[in-house]
N, C-alpha and C. Protein backbone atom coordinates (compact mmCIF):
# COMPACT_ATOMS: atom_id res chain seq x y z
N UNK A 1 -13.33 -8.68 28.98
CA UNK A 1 -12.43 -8.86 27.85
C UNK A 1 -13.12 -8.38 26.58
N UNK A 2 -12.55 -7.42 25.34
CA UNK A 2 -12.82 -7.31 24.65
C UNK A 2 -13.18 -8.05 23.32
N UNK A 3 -14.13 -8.25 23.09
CA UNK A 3 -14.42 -9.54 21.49
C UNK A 3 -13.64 -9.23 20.71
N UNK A 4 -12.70 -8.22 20.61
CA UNK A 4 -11.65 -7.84 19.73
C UNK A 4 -10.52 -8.56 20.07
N UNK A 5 -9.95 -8.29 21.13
CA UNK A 5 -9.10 -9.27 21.76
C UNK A 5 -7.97 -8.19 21.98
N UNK A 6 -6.76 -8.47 22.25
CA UNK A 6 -5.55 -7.42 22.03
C UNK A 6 -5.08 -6.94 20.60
N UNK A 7 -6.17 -6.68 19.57
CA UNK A 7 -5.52 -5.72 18.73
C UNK A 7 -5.73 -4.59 18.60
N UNK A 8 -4.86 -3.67 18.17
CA UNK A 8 -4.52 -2.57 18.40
C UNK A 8 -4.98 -1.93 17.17
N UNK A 9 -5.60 -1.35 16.25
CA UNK A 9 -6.40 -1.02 15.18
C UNK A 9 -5.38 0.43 14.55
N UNK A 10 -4.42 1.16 15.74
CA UNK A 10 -3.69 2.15 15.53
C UNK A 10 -2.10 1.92 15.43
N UNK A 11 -1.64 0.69 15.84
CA UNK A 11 -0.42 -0.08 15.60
C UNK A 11 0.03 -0.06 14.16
N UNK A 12 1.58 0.26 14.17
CA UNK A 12 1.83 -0.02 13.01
C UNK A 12 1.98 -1.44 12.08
N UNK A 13 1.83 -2.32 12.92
CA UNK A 13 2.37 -3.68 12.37
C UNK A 13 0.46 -4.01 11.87
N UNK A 14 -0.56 -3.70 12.07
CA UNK A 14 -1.45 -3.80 12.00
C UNK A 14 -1.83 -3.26 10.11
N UNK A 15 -0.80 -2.02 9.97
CA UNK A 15 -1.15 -1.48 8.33
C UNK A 15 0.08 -2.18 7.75
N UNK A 16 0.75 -3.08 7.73
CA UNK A 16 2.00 -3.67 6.87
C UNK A 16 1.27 -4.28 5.86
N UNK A 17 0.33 -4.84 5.86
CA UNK A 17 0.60 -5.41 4.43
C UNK A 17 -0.24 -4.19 3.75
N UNK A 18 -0.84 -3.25 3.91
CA UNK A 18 -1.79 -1.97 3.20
C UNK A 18 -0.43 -1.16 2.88
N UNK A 19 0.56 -1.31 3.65
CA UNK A 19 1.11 0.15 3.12
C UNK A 19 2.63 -0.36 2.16
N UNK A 20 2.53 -2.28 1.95
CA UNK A 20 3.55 -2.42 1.38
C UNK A 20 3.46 -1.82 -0.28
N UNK A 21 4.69 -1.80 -0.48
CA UNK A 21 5.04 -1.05 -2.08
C UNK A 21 4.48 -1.79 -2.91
N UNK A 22 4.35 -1.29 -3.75
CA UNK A 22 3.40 -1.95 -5.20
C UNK A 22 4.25 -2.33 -6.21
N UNK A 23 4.56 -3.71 -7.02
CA UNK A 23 5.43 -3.51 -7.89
C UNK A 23 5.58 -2.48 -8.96
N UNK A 24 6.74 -2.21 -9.56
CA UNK A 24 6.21 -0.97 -10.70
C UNK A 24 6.51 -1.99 -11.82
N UNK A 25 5.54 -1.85 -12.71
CA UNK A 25 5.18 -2.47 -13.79
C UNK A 25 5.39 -1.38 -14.88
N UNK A 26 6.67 -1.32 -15.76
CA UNK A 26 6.53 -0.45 -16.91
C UNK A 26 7.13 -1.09 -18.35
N UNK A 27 6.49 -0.39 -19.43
CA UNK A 27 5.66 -0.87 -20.41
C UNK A 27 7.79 -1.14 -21.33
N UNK A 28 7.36 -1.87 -21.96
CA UNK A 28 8.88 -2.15 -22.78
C UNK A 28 8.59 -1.88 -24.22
N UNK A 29 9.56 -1.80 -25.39
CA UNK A 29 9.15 -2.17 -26.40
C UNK A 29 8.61 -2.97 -26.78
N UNK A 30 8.72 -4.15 -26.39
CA UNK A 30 8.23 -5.45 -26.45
C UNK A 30 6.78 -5.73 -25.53
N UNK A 31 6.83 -5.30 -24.81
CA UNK A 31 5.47 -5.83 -24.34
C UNK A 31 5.68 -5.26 -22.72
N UNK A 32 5.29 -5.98 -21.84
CA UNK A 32 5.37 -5.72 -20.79
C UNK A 32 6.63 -6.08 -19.73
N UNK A 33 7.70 -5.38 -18.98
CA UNK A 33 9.13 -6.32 -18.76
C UNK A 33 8.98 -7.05 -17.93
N UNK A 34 9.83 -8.17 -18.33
CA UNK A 34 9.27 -9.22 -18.06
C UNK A 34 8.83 -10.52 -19.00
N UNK A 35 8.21 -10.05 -19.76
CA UNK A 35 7.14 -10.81 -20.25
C UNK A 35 8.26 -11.24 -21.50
N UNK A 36 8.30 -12.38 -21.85
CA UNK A 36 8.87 -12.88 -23.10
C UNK A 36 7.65 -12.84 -24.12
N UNK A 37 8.40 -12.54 -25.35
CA UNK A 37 8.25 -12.36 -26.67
C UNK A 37 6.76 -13.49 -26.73
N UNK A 38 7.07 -14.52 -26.19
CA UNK A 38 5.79 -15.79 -26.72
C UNK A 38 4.38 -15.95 -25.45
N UNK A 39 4.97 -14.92 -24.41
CA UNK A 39 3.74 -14.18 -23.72
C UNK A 39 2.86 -13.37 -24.32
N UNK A 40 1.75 -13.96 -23.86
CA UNK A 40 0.79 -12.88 -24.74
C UNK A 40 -0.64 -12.54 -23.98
N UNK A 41 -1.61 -12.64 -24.38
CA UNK A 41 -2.74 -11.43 -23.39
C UNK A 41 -3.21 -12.95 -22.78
N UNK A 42 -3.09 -13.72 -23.25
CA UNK A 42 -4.03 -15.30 -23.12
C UNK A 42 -3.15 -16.04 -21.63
N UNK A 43 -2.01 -15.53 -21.67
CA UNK A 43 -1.56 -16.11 -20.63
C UNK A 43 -1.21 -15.44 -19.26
N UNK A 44 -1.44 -13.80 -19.85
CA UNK A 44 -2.23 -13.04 -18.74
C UNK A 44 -3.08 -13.09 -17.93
N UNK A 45 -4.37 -13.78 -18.82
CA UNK A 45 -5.77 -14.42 -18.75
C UNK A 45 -5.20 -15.56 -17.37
N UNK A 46 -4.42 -16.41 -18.05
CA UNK A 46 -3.85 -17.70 -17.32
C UNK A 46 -3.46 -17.66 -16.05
N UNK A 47 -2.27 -16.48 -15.96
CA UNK A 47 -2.15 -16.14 -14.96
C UNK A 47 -2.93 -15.19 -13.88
N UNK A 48 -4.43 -14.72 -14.09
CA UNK A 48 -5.38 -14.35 -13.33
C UNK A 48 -6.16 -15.25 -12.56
N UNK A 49 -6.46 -16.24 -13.86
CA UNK A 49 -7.37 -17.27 -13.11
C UNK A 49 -6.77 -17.99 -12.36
N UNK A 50 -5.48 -18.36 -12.29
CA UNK A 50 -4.41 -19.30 -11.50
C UNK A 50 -4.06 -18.12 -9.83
N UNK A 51 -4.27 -16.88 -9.87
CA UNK A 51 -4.38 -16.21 -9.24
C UNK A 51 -5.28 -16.01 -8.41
N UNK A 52 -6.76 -16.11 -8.72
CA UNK A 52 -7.92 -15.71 -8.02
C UNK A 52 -7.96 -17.48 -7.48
N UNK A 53 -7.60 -18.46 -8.01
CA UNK A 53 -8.13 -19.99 -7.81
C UNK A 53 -7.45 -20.29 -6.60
N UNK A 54 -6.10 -19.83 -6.57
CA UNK A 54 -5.09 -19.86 -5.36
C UNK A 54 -5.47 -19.42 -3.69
N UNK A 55 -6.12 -18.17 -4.34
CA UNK A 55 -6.52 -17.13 -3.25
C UNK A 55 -8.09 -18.11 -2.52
N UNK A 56 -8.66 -18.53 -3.30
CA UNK A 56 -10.25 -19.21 -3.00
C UNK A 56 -9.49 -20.88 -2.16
N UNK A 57 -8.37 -21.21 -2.51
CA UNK A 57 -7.83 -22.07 -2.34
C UNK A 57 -7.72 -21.90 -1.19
N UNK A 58 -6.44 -20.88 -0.87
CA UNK A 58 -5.83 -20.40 0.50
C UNK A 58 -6.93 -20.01 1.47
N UNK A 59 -7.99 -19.55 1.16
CA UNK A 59 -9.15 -19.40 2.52
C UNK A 59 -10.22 -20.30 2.44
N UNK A 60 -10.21 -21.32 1.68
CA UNK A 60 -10.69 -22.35 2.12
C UNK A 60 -10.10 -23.41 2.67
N UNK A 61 -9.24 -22.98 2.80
CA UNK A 61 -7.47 -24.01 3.63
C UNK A 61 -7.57 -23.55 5.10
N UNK A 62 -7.61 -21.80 5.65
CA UNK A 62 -7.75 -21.66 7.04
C UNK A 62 -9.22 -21.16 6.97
N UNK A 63 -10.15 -21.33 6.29
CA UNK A 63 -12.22 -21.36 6.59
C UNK A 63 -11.97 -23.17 7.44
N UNK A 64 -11.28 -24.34 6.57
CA UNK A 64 -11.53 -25.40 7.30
C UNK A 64 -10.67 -25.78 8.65
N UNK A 65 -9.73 -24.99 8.47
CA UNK A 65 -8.40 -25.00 9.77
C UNK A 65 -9.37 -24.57 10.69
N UNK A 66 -9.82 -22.88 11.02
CA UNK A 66 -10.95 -22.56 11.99
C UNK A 66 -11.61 -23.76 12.32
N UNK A 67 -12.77 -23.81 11.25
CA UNK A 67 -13.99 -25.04 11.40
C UNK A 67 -13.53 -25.92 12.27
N UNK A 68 -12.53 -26.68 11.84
CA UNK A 68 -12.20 -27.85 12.73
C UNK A 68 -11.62 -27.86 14.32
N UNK A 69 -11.11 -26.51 14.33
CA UNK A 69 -10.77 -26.32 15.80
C UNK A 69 -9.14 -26.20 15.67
N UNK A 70 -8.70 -26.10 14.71
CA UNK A 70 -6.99 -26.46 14.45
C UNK A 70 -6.36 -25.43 14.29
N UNK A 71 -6.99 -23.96 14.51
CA UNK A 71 -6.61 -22.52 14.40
C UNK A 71 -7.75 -21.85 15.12
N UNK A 72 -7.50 -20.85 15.51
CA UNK A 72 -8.14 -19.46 15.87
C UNK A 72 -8.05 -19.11 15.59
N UNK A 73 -7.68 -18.42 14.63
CA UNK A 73 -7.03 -16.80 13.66
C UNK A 73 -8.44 -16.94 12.51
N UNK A 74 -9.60 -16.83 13.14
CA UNK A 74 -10.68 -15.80 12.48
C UNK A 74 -10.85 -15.19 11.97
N UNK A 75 -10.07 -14.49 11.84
CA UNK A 75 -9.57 -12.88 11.30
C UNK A 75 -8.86 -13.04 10.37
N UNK A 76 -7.86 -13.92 10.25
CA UNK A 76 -7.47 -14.42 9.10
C UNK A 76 -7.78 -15.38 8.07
N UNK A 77 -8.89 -15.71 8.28
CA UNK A 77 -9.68 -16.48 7.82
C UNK A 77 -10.70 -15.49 6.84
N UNK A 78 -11.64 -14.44 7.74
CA UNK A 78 -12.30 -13.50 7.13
C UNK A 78 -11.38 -12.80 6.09
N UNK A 79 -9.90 -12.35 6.54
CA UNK A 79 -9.15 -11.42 5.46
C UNK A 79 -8.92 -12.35 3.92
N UNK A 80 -9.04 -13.53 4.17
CA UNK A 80 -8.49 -14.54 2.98
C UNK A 80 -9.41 -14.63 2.69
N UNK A 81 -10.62 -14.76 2.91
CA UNK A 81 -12.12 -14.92 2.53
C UNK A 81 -12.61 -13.26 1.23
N UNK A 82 -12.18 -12.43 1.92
CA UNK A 82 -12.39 -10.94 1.57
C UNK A 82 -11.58 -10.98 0.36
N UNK A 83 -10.44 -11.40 0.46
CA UNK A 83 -9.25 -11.50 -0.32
C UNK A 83 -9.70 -12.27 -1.72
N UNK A 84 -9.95 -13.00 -1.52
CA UNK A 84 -10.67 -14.10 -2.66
C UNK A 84 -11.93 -13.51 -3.18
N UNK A 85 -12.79 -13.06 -3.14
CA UNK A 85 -13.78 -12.51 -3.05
C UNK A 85 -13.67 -11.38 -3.96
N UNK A 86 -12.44 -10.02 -3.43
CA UNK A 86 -12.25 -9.41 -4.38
C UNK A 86 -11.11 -9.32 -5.62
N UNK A 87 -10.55 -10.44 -5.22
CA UNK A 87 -10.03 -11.20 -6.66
C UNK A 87 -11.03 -11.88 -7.61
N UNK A 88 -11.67 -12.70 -7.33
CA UNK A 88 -12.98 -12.72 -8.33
C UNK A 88 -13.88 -11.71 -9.11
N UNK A 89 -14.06 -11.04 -7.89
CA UNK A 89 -14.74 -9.58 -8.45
C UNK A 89 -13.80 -8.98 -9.50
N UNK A 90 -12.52 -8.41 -9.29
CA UNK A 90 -11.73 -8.40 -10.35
C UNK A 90 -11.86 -8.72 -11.76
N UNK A 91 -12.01 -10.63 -11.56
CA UNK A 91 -11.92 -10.97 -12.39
C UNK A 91 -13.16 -11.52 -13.77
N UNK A 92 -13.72 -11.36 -12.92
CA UNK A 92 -15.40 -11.06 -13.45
C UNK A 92 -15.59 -9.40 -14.48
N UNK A 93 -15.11 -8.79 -13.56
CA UNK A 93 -14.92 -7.46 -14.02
C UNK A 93 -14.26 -7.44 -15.78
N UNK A 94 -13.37 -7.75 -15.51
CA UNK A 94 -12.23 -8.06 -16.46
C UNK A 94 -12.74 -8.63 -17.74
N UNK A 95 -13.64 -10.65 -17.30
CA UNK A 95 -14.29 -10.69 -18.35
C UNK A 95 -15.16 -10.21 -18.87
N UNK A 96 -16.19 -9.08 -18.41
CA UNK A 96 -16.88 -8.09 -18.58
C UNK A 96 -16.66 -7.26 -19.77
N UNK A 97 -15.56 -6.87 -18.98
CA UNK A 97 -14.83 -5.54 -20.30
C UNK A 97 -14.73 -6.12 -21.96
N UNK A 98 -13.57 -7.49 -21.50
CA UNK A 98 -13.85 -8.15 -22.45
C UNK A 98 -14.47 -8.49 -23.67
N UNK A 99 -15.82 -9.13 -23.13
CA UNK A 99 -17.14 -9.17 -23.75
C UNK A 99 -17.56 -8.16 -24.57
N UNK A 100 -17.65 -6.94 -23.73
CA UNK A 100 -17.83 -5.62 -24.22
C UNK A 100 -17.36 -5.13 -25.38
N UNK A 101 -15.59 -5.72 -25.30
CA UNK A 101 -14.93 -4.87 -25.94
C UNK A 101 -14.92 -6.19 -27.93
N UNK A 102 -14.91 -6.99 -27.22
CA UNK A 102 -15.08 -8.17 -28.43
C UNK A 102 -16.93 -7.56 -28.99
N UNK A 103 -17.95 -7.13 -28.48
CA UNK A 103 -18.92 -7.18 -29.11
C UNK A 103 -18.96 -5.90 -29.81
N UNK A 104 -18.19 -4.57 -29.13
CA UNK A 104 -17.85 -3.25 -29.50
C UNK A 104 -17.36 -4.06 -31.44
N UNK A 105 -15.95 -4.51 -31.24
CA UNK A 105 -15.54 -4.75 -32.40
C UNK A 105 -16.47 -5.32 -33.63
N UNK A 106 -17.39 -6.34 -33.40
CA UNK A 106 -18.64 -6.67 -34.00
C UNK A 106 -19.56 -6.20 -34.56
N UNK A 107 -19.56 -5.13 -33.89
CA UNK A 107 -20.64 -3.91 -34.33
C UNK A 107 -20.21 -2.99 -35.83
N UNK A 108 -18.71 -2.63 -35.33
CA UNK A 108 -17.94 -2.04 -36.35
C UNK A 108 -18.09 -2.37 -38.00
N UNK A 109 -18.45 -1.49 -38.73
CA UNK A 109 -18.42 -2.07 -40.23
C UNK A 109 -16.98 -1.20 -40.77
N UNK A 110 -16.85 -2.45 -41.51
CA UNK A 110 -15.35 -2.25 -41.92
C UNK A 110 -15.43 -1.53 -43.29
């Protein structure tokens, strides 16, 4: 028996969530559509960290399902693990720029 098990690596049901559509996000007069008038970059912010916290959430929900014996899906465990992981990275990234871009402005003489 293969340690892989029966998956098929060339199956199409195997690339569904890689090849689903991306929302299209385009820009309004106002801001971003969508976004009401009293949205602003801070709750962008809000909604990242509530994003990446979810994701660390959700694979530490099936990391302890595995552990305990109450699932097998390993694999989905590693993908939610990966998943979280590079949502952080993201978001690290992000406050990075940030930083950057707030100390850029600092520098500036007016």
């Amino acid at each position: 028996m293969s340690p892989i098990g029966s998956i098929n690596p060339l199956s199409p049901s195997a690339l569904g969530r890689i090849d689903a559509p991306l929302p299209k996000i385009t820009a309004a007069p106002g801001g971003l559509q969508g976004a009401t008038p009293n949205e602003g970059f801070g709750s962008m912010l809000d909604g990242l960290v509530a994003t990446v916290a979810s994701k660390q959430d959700a694979a530490n929900a099936t990391t302890r399902s595995v552990l305990l014996g109450n699932s097998d899906n390993l694999h989905q465990s590693m993908i939610a693990m990966q998943e979280a992981s590079v949502a952080f990275s993201m978001m690290v990234e992000v406050r990075n720029k940030l930083v950057e871009s707030y100390q850029e402005l600092m520098r500036m003489q007016v």
